[in-house]
Every structure is written in C-alpha cells, then in structure tokens.
N, C-alpha and C. Protein backbone atom coordinates (compact mmCIF):
# COMPACT_ATOMS: atom_id res chain seq x y z
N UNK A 1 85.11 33.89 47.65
CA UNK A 1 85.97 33.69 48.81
C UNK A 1 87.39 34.09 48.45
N UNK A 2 88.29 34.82 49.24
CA UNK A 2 89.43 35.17 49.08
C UNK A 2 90.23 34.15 49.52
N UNK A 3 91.47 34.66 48.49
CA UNK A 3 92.91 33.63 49.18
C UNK A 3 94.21 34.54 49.47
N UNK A 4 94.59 33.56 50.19
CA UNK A 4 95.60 33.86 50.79
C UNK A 4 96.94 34.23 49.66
N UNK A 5 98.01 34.76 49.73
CA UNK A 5 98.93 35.03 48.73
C UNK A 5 100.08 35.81 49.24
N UNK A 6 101.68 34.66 49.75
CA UNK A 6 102.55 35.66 50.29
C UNK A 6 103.12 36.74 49.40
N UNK A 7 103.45 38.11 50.15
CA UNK A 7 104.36 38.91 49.43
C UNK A 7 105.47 39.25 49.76
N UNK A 8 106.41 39.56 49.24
CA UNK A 8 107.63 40.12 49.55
C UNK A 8 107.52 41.34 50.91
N UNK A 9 107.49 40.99 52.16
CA UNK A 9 107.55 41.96 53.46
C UNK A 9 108.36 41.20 54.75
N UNK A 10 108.86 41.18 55.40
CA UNK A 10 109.56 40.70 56.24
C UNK A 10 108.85 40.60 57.50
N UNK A 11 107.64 41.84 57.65
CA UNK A 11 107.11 42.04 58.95
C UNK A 11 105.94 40.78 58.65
N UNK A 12 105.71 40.03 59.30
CA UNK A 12 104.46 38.70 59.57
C UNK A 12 103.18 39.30 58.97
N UNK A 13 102.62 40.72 59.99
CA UNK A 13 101.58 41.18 59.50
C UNK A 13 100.85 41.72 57.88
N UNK A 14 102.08 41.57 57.39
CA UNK A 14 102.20 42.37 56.22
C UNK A 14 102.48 41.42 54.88
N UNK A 15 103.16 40.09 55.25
CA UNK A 15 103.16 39.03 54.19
C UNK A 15 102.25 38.95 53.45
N UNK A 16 101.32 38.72 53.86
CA UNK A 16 99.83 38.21 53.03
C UNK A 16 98.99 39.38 52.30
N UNK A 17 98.40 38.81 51.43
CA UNK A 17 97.36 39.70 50.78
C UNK A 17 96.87 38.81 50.64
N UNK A 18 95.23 39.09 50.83
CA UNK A 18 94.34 38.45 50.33
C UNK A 18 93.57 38.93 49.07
N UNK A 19 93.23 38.07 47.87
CA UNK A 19 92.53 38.03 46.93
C UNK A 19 91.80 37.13 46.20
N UNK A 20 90.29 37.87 45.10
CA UNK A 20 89.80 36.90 44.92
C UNK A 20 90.00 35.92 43.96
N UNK A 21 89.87 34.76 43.88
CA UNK A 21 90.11 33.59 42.85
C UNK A 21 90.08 34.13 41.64
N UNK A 22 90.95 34.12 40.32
CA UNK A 22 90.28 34.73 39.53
C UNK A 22 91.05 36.16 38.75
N UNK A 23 91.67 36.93 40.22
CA UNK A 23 91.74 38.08 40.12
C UNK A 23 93.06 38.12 39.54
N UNK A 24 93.88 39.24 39.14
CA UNK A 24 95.25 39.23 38.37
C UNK A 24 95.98 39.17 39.12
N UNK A 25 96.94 38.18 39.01
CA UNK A 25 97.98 37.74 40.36
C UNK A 25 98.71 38.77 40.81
N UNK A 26 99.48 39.57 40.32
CA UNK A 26 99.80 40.75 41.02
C UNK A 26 101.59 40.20 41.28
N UNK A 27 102.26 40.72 42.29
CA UNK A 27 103.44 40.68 41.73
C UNK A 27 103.68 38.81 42.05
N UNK A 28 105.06 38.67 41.56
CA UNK A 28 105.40 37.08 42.03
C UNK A 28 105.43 36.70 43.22
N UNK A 29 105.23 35.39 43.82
CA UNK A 29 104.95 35.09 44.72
C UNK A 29 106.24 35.29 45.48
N UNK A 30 106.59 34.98 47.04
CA UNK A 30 107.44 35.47 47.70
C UNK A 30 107.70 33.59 48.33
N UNK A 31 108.99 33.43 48.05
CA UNK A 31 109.10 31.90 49.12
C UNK A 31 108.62 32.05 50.00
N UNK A 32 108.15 30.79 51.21
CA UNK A 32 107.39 30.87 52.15
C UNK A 32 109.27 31.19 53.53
N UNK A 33 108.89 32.14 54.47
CA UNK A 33 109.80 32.02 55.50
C UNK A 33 110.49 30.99 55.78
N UNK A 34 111.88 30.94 56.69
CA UNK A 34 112.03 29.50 56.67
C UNK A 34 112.35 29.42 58.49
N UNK A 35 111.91 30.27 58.91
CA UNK A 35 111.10 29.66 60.43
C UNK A 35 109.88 29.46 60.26
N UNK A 36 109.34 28.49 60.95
CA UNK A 36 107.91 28.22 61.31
C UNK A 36 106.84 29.26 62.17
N UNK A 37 105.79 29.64 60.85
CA UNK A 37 104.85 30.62 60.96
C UNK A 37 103.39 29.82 61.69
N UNK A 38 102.65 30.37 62.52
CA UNK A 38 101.14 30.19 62.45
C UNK A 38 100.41 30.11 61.58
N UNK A 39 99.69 29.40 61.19
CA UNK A 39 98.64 29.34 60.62
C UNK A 39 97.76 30.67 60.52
N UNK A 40 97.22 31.11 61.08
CA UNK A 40 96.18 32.52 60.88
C UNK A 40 97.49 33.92 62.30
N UNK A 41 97.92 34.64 62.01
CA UNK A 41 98.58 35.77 63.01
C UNK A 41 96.94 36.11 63.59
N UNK A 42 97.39 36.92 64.76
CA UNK A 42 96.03 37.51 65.16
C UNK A 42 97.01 38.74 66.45
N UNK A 43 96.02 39.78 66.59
CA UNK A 43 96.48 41.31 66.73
C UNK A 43 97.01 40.68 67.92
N UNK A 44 98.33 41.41 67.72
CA UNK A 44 99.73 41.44 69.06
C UNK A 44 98.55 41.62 70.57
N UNK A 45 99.11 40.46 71.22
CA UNK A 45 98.39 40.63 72.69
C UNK A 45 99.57 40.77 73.68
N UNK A 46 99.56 41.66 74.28
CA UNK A 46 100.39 42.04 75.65
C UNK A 46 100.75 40.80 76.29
N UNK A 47 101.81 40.76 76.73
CA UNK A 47 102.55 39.87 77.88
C UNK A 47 103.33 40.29 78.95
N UNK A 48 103.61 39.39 80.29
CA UNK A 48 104.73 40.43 81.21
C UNK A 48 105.18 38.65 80.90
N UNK A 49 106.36 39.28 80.37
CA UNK A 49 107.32 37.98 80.47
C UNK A 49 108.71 38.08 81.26
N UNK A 50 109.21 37.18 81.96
CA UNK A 50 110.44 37.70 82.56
C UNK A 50 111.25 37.18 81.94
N UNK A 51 112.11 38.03 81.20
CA UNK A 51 113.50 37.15 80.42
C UNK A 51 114.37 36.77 81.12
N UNK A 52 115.12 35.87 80.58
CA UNK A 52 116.48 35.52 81.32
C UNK A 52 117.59 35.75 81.13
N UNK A 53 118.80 35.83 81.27
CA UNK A 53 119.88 36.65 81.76
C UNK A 53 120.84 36.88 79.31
N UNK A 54 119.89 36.34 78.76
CA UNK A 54 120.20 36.49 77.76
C UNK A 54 119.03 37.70 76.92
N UNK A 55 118.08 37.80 77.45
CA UNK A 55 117.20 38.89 77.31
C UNK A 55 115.72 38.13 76.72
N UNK A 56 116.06 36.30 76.35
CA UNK A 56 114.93 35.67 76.04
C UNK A 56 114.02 35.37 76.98
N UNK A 57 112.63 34.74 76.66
CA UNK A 57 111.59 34.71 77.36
C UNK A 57 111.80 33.54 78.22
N UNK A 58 111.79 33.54 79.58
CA UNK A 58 112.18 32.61 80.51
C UNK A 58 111.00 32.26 81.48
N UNK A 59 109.80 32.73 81.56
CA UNK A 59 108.50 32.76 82.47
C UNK A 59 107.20 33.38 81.91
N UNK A 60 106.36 33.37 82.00
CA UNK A 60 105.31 34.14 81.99
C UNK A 60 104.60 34.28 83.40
N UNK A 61 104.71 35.91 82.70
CA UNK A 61 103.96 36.69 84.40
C UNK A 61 102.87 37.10 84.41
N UNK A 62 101.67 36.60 83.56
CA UNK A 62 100.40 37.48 83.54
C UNK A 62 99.66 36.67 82.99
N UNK A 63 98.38 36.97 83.20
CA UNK A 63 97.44 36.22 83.19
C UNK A 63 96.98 34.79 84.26
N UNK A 64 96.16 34.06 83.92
CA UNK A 64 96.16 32.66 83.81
C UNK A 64 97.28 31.11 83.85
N UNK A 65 98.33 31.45 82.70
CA UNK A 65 98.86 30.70 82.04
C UNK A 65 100.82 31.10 83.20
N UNK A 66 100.09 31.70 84.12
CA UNK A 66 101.77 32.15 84.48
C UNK A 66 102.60 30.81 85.11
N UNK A 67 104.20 30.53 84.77
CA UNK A 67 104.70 29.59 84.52
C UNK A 67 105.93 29.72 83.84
N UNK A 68 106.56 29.23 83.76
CA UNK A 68 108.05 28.72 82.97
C UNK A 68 107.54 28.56 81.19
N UNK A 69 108.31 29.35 80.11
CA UNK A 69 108.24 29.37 79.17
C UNK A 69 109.13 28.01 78.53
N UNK A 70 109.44 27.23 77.30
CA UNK A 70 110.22 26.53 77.10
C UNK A 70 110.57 27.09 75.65
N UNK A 71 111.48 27.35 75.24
CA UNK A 71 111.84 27.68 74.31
C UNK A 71 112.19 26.92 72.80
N UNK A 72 111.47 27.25 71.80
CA UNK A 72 111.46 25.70 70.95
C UNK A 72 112.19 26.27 69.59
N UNK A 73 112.02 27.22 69.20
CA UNK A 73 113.04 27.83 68.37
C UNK A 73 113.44 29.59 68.75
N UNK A 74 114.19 30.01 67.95
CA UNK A 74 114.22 31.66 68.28
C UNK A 74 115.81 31.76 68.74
N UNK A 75 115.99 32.94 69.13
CA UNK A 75 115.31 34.15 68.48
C UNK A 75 115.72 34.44 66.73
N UNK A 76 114.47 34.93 66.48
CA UNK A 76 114.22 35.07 64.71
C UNK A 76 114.03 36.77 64.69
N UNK A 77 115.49 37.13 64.43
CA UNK A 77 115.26 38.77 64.74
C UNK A 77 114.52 39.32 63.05
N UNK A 78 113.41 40.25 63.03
CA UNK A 78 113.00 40.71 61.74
C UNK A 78 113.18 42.44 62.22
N UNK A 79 113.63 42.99 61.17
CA UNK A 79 113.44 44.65 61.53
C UNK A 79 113.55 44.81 60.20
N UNK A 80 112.49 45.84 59.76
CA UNK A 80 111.64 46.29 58.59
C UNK A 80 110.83 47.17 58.42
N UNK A 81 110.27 47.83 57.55
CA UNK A 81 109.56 48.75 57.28
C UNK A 81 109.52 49.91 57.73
N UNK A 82 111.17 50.24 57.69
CA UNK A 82 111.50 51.75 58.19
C UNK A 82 110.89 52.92 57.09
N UNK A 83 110.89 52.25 55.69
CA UNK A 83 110.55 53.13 54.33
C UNK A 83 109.23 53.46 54.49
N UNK A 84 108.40 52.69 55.11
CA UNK A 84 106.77 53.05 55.14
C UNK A 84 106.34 54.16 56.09
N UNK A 85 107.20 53.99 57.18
CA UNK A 85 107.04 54.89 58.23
C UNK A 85 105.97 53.70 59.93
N UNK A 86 106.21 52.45 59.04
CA UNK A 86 105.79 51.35 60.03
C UNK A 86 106.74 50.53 60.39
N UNK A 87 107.80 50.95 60.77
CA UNK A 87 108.72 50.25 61.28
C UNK A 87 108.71 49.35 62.03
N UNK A 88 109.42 47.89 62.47
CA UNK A 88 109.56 47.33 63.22
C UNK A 88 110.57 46.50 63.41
N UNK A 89 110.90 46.17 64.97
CA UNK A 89 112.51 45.87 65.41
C UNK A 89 111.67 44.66 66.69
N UNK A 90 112.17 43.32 66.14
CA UNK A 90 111.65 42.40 66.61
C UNK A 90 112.66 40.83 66.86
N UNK A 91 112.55 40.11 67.99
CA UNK A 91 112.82 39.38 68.39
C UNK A 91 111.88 37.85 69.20
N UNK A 92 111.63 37.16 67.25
CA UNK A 92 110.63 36.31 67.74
C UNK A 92 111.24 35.07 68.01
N UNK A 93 110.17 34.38 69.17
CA UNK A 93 110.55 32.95 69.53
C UNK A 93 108.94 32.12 68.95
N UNK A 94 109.43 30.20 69.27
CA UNK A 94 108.40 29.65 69.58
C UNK A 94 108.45 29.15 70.33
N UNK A 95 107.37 28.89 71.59
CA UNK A 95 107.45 28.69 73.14
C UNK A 95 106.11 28.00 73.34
N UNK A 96 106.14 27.11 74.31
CA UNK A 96 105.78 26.36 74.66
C UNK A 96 105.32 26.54 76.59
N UNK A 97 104.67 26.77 76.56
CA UNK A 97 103.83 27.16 77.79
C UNK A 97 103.78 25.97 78.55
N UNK A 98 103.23 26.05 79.93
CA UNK A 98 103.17 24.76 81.12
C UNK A 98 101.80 24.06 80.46
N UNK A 99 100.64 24.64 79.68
CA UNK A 99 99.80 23.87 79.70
C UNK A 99 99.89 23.01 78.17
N UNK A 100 101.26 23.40 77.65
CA UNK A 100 101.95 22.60 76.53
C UNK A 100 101.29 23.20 75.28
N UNK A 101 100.92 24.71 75.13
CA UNK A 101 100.19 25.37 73.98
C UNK A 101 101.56 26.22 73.50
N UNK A 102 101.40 26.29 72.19
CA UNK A 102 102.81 26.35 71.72
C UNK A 102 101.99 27.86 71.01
N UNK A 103 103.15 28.88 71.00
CA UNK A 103 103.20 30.30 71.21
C UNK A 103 104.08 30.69 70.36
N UNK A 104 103.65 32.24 69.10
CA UNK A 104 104.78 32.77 68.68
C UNK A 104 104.68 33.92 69.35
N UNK A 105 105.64 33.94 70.32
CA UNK A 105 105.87 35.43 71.00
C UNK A 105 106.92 36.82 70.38
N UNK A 106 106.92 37.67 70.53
CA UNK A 106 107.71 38.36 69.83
C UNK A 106 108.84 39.41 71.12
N UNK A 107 109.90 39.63 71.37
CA UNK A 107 109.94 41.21 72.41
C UNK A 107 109.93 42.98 71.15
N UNK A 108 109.47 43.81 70.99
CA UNK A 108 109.37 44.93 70.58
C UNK A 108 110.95 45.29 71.08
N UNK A 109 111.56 45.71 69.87
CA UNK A 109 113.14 45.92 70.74
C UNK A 109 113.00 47.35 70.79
N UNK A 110 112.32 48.41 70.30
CA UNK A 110 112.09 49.44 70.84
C UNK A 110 111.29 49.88 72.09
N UNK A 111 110.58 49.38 72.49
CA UNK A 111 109.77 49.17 73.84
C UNK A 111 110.33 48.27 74.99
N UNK A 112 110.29 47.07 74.40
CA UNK A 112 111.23 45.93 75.54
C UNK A 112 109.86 45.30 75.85
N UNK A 113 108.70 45.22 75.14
CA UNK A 113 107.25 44.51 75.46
C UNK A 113 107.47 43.35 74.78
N UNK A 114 106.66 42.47 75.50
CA UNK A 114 106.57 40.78 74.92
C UNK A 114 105.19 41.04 74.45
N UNK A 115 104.94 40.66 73.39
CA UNK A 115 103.69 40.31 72.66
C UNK A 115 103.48 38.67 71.89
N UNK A 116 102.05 38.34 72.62
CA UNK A 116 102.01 36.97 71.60
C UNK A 116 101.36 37.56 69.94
N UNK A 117 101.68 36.84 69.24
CA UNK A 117 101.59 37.03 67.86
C UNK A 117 100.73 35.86 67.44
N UNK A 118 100.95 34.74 67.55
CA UNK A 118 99.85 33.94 67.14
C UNK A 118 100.31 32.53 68.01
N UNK A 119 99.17 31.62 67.54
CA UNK A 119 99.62 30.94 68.23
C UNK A 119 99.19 29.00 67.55
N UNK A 120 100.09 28.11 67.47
CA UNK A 120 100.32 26.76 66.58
C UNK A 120 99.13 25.71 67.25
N UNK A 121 98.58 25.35 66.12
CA UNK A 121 97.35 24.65 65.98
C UNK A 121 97.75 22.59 67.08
C-alpha cells in the first residue's frame, strides 16, 4: 500500500507523491501548508459562480446546490509552475454552501472559471 508524502510544489495537485512503505524517502519532507487543505483533492469540477463586487465567490449558479456561497477563509492566491510549462494562477477560498457542505473552490485567474477542488469531510 502506498503513502502519502508532501513535496515542495505550491500547486495542491502536485504536493503529494505517493510511495511505497519501505521505499527511499526521496527528497525532505515539505511543511504541511498553512491554509486548510482537503483531505483527498479530486479533478477540478466546473462551477458558474457569481462573484461579488470584490471578484470573490458570492452565489452558486449551477447545478443542484444553487444558492448563496459563505465564505470561511480565502482568498489564498497560489501561482506556480511557470518552469514546467504547467502553470497556474489561482485564487482559492473555503465556502460553505446552503446545504452547509464546506468547499475548496478555486477562480483560474487566467480564464475567470470557478472550479471546486475538493471538498472537507
């Protein structure tokens, strides 16, 4: 069974490596962030969010769940991995939805898309 093991990356997706028990640790470990991460990330899902007059997430417009966002920390700007050629320019919150399910949303500051990123147990 593999484990989990942060590394030095700024982008969420990219923190972790997984390896097996056992195996040669590889470089030093990386402190853990000091905003509050999800438990497991899972692949960016589309949102229509309507921001509010500061450019943060103020509603959700799609799906099911549409409603007034509440905002519980954020924005946690990360922009990184211009050297790889995987860049990213990001503006994450944690939010709290009407049915009280708490959300790490992100906006793409090159696009202007809201994506959920994961979401708190």
């Amino acid at each position: 069974m593999a484990v989990p093991r942060l590394v030095a990356d700024h982008r969420p997706e990219c923190a972790v490596r997984w390896r097996r028990p056992g195996a040669p640790a590889g470089p030093p470990l990386l402190a853990p962030p000091e905003g509050r991460r999800p438990l497991f990330l899972e692949e960016p899902r589309l949102l229509r969010v309507q921001p509010d007059e500061d450019g943060g997430p103020l509603a959700l417009r799609s799906g099911r769940r549409r409603g007034p966002l509440r905002v519980l920390t954020g924005p946690e700007r990360i922009e990184s991995g211009w050297w790889s050629g995987r860049d990213v320019r990001r503006r994450y919150y944690e939010v709290e939805t009407t049915g009280a399910d708490r959300w790490w949303i992100f906006r793409d500051e090159a696009t202007g898309a809201w994506y959920r990123h994961g979401v708190f147990g």
